[in-house]
C-alpha atoms as a PDB file:
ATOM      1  CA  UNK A   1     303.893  88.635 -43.151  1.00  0.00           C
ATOM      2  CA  UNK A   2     301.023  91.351 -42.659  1.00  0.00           C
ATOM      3  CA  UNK A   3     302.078  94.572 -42.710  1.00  0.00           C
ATOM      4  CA  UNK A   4     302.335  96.424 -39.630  1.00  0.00           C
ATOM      5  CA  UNK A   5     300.238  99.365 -38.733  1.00  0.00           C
ATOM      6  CA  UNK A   6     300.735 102.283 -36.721  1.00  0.00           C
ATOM      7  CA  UNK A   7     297.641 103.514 -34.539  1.00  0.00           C
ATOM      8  CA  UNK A   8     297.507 107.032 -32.891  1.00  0.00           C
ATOM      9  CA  UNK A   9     294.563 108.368 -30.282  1.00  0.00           C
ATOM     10  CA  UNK A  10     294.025 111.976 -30.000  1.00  0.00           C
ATOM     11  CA  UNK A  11     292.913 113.037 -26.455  1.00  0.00           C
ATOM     12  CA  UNK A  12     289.306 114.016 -25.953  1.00  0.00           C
ATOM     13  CA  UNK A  13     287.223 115.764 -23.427  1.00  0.00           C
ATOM     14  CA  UNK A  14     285.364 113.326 -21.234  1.00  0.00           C
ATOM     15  CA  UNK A  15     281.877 111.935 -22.596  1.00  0.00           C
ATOM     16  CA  UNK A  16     279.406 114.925 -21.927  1.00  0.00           C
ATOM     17  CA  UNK A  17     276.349 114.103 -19.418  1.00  0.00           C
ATOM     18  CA  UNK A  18     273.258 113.221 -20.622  1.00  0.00           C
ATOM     19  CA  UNK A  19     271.691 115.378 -22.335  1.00  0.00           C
ATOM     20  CA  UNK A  20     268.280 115.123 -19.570  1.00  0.00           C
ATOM     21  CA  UNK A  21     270.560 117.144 -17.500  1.00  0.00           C
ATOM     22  CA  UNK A  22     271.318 120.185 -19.630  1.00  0.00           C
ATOM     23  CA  UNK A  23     270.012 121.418 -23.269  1.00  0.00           C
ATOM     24  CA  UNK A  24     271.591 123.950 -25.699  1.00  0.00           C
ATOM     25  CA  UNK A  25     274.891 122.609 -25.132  1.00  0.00           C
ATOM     26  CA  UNK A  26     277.442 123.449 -28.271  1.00  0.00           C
ATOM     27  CA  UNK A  27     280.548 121.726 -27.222  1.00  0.00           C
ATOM     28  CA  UNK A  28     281.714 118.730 -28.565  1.00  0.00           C
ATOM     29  CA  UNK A  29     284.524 116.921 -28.368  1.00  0.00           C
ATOM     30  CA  UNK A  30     287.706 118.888 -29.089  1.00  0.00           C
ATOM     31  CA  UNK A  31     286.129 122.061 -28.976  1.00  0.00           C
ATOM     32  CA  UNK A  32     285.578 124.552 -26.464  1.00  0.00           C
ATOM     33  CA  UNK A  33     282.181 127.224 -25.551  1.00  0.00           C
ATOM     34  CA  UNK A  34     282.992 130.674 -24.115  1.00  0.00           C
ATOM     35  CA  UNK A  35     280.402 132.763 -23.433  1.00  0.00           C
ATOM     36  CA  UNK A  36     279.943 136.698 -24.144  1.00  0.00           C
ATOM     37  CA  UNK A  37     278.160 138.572 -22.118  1.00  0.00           C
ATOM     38  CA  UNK A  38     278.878 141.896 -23.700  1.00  0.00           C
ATOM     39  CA  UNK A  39     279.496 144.905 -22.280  1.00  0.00           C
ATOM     40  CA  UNK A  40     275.811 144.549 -20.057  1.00  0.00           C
ATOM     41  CA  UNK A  41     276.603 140.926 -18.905  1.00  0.00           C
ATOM     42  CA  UNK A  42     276.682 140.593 -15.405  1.00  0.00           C
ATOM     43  CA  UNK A  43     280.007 140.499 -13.127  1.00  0.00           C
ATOM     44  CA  UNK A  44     281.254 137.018 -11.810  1.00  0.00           C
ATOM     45  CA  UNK A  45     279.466 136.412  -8.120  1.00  0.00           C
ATOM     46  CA  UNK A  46     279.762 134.404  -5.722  1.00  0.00           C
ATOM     47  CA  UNK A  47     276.481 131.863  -6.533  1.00  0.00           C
ATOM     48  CA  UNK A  48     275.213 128.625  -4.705  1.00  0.00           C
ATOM     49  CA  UNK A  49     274.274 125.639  -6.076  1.00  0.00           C
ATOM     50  CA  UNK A  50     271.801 123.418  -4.035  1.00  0.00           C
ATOM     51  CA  UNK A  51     271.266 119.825  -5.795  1.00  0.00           C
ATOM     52  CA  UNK A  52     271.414 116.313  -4.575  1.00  0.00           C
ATOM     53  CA  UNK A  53     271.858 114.713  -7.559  1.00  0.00           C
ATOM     54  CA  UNK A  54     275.474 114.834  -8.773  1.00  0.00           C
ATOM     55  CA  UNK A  55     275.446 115.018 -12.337  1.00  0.00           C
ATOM     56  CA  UNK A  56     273.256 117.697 -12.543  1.00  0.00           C
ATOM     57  CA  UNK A  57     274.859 119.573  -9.481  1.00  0.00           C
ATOM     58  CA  UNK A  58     278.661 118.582 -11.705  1.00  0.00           C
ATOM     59  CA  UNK A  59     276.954 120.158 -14.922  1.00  0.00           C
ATOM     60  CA  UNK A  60     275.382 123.230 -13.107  1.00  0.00           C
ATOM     61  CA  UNK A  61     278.983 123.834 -11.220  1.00  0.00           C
ATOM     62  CA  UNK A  62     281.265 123.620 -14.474  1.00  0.00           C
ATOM     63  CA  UNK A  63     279.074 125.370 -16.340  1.00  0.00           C
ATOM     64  CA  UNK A  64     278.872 128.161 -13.681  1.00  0.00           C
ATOM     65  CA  UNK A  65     282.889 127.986 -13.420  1.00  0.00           C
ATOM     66  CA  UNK A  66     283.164 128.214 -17.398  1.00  0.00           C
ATOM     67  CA  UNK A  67     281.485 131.871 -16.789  1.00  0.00           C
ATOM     68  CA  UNK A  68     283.801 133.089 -13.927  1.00  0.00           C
ATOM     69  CA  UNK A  69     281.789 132.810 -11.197  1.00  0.00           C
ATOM     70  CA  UNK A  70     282.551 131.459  -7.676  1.00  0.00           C
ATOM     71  CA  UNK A  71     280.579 128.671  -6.917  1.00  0.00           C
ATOM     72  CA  UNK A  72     279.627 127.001  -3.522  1.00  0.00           C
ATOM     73  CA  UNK A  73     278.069 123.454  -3.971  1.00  0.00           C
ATOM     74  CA  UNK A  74     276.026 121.777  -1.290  1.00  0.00           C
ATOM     75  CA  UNK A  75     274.090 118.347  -2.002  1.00  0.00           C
ATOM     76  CA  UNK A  76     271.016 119.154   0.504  1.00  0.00           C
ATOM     77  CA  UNK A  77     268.760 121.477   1.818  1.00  0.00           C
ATOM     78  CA  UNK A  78     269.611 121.847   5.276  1.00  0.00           C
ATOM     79  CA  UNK A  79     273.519 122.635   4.217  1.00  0.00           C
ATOM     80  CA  UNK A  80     271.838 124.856   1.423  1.00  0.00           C
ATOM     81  CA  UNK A  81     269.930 127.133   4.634  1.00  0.00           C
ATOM     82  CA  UNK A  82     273.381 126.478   6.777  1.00  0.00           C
ATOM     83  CA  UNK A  83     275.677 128.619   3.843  1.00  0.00           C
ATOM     84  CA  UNK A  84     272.943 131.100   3.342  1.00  0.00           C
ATOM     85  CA  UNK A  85     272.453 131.983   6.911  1.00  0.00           C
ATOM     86  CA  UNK A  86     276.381 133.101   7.012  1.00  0.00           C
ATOM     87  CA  UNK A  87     276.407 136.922   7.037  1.00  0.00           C
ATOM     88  CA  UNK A  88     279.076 136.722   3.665  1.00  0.00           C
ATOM     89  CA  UNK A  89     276.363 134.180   1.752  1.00  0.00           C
ATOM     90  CA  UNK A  90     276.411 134.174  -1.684  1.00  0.00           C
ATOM     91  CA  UNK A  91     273.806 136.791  -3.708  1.00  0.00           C
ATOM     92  CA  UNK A  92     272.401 134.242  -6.228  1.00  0.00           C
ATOM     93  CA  UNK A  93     271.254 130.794  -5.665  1.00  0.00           C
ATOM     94  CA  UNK A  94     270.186 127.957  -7.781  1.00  0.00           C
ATOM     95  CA  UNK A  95     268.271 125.354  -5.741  1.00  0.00           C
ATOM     96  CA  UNK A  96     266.555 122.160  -6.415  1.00  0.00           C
ATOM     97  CA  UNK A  97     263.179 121.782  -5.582  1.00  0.00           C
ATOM     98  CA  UNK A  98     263.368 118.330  -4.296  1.00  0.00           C
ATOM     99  CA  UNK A  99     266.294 117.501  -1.660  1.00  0.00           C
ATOM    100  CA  UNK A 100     266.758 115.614   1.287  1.00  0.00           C
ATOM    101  CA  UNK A 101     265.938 117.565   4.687  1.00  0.00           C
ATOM    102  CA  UNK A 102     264.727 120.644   3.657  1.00  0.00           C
ATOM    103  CA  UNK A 103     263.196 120.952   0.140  1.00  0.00           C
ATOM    104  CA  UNK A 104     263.671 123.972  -1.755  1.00  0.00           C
ATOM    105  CA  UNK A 105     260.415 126.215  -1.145  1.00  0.00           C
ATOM    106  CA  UNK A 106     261.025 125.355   2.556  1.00  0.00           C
ATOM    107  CA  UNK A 107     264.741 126.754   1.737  1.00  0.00           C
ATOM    108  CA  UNK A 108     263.129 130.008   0.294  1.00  0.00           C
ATOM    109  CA  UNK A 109     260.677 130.796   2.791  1.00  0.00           C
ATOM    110  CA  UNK A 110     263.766 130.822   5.572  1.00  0.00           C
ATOM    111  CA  UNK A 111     266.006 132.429   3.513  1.00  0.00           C
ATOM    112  CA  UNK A 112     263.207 135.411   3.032  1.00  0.00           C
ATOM    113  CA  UNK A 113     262.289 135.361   6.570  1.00  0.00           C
ATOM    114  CA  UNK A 114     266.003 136.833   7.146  1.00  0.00           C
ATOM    115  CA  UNK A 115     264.788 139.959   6.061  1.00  0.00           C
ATOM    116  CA  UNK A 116     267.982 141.530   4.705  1.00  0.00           C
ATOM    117  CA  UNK A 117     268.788 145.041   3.094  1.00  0.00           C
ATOM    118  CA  UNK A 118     270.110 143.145   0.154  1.00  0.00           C
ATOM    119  CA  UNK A 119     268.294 139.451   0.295  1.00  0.00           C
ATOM    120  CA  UNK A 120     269.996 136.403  -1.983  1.00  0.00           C
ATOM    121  CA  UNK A 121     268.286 136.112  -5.505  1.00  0.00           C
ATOM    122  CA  UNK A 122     266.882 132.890  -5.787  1.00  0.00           C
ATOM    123  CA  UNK A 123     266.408 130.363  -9.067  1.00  0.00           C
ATOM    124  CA  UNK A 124     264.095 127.390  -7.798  1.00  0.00           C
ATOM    125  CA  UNK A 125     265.412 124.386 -10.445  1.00  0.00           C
ATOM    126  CA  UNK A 126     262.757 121.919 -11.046  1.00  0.00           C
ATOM    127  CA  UNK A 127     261.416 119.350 -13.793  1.00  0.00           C
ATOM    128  CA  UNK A 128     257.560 120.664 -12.621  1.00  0.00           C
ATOM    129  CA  UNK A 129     256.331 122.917 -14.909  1.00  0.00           C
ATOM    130  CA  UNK A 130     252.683 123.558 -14.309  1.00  0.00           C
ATOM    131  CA  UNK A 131     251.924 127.096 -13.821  1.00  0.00           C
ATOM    132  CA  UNK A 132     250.342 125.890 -10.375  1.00  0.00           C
ATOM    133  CA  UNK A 133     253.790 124.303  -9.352  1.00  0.00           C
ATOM    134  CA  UNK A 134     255.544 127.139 -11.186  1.00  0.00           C
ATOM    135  CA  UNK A 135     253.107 129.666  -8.450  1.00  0.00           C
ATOM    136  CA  UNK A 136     253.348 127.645  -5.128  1.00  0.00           C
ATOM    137  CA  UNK A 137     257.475 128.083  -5.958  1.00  0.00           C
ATOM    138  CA  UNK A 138     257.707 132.049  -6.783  1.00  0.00           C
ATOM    139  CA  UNK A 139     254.948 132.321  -3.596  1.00  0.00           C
ATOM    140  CA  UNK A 140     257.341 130.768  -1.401  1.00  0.00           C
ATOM    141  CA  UNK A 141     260.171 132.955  -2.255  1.00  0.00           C
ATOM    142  CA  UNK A 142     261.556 131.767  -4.744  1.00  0.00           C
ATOM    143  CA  UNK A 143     262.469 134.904  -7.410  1.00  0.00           C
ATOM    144  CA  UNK A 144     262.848 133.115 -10.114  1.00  0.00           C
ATOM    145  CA  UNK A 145     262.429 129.380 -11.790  1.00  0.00           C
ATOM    146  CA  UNK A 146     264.277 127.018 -13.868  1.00  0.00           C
ATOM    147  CA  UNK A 147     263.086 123.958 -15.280  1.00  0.00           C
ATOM    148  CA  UNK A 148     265.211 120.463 -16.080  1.00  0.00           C
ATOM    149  CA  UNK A 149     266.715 119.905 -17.915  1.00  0.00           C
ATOM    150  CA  UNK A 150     268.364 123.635 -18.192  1.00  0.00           C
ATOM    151  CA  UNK A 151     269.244 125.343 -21.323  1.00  0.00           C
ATOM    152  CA  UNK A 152     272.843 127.037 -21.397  1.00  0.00           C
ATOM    153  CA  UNK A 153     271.180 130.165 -22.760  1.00  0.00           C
ATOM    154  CA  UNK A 154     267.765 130.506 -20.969  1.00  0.00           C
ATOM    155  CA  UNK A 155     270.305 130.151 -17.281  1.00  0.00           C
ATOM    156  CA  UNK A 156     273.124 132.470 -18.609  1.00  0.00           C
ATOM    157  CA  UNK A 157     269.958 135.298 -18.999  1.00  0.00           C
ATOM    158  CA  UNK A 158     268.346 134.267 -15.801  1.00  0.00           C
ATOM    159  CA  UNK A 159     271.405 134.646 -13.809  1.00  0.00           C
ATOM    160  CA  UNK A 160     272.086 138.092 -15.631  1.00  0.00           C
ATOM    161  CA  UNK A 161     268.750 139.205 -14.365  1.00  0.00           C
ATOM    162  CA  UNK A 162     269.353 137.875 -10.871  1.00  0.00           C
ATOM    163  CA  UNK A 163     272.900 139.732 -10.987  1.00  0.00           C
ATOM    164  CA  UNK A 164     271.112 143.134 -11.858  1.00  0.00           C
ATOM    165  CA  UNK A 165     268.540 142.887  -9.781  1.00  0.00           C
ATOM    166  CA  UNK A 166     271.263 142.153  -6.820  1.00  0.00           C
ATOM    167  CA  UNK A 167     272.967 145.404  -8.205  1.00  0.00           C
ATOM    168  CA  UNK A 168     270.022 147.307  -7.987  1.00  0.00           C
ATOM    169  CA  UNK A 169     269.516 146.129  -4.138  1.00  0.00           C
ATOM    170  CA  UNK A 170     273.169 146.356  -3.081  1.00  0.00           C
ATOM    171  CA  UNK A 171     272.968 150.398  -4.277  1.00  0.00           C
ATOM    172  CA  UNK A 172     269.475 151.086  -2.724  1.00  0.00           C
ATOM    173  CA  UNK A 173     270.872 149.200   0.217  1.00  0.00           C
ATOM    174  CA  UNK A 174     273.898 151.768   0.505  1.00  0.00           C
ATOM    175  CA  UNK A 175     271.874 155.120  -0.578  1.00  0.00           C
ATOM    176  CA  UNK A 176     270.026 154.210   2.441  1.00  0.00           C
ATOM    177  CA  UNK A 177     272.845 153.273   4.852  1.00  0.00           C
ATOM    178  CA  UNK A 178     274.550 156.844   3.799  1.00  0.00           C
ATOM    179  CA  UNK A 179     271.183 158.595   3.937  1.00  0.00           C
ATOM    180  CA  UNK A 180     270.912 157.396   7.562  1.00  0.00           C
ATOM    181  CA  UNK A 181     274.149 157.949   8.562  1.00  0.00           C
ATOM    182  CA  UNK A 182     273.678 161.624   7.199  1.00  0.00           C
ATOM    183  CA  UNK A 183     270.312 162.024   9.171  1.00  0.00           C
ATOM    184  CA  UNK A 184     272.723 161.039  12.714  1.00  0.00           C
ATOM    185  CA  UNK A 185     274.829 164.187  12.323  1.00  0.00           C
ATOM    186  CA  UNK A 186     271.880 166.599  11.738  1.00  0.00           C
ATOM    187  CA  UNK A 187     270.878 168.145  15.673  1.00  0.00           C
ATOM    188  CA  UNK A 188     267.306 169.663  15.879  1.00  0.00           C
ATOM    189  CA  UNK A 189     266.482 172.167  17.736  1.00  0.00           C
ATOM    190  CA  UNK A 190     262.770 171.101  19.747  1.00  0.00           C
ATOM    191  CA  UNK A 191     260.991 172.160  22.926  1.00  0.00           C
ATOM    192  CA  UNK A 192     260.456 176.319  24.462  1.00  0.00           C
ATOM    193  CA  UNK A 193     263.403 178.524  23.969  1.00  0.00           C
ATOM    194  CA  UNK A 194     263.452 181.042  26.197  1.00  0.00           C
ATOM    195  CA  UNK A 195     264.506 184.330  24.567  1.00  0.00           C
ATOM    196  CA  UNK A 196     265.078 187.885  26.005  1.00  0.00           C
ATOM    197  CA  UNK A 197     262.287 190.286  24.153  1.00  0.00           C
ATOM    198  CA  UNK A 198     265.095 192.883  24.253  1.00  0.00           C
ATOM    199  CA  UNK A 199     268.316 191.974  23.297  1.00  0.00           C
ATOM    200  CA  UNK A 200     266.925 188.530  21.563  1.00  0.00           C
ATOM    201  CA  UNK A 201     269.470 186.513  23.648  1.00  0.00           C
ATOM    202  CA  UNK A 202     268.713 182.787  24.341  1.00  0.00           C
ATOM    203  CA  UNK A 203     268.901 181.208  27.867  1.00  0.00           C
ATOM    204  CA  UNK A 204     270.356 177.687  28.142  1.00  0.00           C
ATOM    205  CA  UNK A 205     270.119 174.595  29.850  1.00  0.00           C
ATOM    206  CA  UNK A 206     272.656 176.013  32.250  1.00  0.00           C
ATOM    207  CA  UNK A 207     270.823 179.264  32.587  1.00  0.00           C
ATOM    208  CA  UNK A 208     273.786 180.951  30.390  1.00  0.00           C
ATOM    209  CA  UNK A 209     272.532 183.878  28.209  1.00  0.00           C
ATOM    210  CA  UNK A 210     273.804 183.778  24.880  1.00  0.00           C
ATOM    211  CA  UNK A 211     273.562 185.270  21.251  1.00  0.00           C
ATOM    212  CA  UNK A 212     270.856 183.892  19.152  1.00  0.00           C
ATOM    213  CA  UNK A 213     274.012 182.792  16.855  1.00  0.00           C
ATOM    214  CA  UNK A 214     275.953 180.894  19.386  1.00  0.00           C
ATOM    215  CA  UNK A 215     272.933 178.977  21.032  1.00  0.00           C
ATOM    216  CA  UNK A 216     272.242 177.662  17.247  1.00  0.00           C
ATOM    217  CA  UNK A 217     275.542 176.760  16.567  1.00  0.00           C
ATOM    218  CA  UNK A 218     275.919 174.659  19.060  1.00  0.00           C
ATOM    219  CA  UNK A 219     272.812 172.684  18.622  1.00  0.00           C
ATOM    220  CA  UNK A 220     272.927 172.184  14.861  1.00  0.00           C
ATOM    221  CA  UNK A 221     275.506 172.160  11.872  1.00  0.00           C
ATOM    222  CA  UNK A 222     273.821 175.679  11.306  1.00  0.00           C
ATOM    223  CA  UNK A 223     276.611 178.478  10.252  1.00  0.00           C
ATOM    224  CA  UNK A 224     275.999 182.056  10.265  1.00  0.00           C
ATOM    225  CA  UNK A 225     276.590 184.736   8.076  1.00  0.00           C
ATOM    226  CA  UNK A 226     276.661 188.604   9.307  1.00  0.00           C
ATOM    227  CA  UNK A 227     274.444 191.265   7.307  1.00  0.00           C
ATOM    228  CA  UNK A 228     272.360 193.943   7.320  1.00  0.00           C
ATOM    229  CA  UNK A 229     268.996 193.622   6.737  1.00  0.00           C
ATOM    230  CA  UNK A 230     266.739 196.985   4.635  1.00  0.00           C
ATOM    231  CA  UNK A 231     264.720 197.873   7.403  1.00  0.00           C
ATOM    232  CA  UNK A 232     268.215 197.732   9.671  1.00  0.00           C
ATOM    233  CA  UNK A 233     269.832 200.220   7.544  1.00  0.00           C
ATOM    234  CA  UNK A 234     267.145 202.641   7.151  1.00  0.00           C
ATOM    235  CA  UNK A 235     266.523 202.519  10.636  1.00  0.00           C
ATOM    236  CA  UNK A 236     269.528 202.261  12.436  1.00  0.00           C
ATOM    237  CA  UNK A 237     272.719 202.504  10.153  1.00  0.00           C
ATOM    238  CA  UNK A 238     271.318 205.265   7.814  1.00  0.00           C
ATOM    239  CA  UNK A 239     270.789 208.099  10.834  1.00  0.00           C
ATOM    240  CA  UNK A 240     273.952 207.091  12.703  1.00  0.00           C
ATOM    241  CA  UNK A 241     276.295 208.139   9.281  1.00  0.00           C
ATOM    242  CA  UNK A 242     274.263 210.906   9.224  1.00  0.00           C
ATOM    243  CA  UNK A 243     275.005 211.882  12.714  1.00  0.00           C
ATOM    244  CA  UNK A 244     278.828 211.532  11.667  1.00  0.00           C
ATOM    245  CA  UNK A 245     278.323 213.642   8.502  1.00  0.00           C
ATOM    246  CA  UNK A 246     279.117 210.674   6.261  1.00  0.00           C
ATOM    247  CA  UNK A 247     275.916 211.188   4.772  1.00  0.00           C
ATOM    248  CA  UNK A 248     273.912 213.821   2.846  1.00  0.00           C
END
């Protein structure tokens, strides 16, 4: 009688896509790739991918997950310009040069045409990698390029520069919205004042005389501050403590 034999299976990950799809790719079955950014790696976003072909759009999406970002998937170009119109799109965006609809440098050129404070950062992915093709993508708006298949490494960097540049844009973007919102409270004072050659009173809109002081006041954020000017005391203060014997 043959002996009997006992087989066991230990579960695996599923098969890895082809490798055309992505390059520099460490995991294996049974093991596990975490990335470290380091204390200057960019912040998990919120990042769109734009590609029509599933695998690829599968790999791009898991990988993107694996490294804590929030990712929005859309299989075509006109969906692609549909998310990124929305007023909370995403700040990064990987997008495939060839789609159906709208390809990507037609994607681009919309997306820069919205003319925003902070504008999305864009990665064109593409298997063309002449330096014309390369040109007629980064001239339509494109900021930035990735060719297929991807490497893990060369992305992770590309999206950390896309991340800081976005950083860099978001905090212009608000030194400018405080700046302006500063510039709204200031009042300027414009146009003929007229002003008593006497007592140096100022005559408003509502033919009211009033003190210099108060006509300021209330057309700027200007305070005032009492003193005595050196000409003021030698001329006037100086002779009147005299007059009362308070001085020499």
């Amino acid at each position: 009688m043959a002996p009997s034999h006992t087989m066991s299976f230990t579960p695996c990950e599923p098969t890895p896509p082809p490798r055309d799809f992505v390059t520099g790719d460490p995991s294996i079955c049974g093991s596990s790739f975490t990335p470290s950014w380091g204390s200057g790696g960019p912040l998990p976003m919120k990042v769109l991918i734009a590609d029509d072909d599933p695998i690829s759009a599968r790999v791009l999406d898991a990988t993107l997950r694996q490294w804590g970002h929030e990712v929005i998937v859309t299989r075509d170009g006109q969906a692609a310009w549909e998310v990124l119109q929305a007023e909370d799109a995403p700040k990064l965006a990987i997008i495939d040069w060839i789609m159906p609809g709208l390809e990507g440098p037609e994607v681009c050129r919309r997306v820069r045409a919205l003319a925003r404070p902070v504008p999305t950062y864009i990665i064109l992915l593409t298997s063309k990698d002449r330096p014309d093709d390369v040109v007629r993508g980064l001239e339509s708006g494109a900021d930035d390029y990735v060719t297929k298949p991807f490497d893990r490494g060369e992305l992770r960097s590309r999206l950390g520069v896309g991340a800081r540049v976005v950083a860099l844009q978001q905090g212009l973007a608000d030194r400018v919205r405080d700046l302006e919102a500063a510039l709204g409270q200031v009042k300027q004072l414009k146009g003929l004042l007229p002003i008593c050659a006497y007592c140096m009173k100022i005559r408003d809109d509502q033919n009211y005389w009033q003190r210099v002081e108060t006509y300021i006041s209330s057309h700027s954020n200007a305070r005032f501050s009492h003193g005595i000017c050196p000409q003021c005391w030698h001329d006037v203060v100086e002779p009147e403590l005299r007059k009362e014997g308070m001085l020499g």
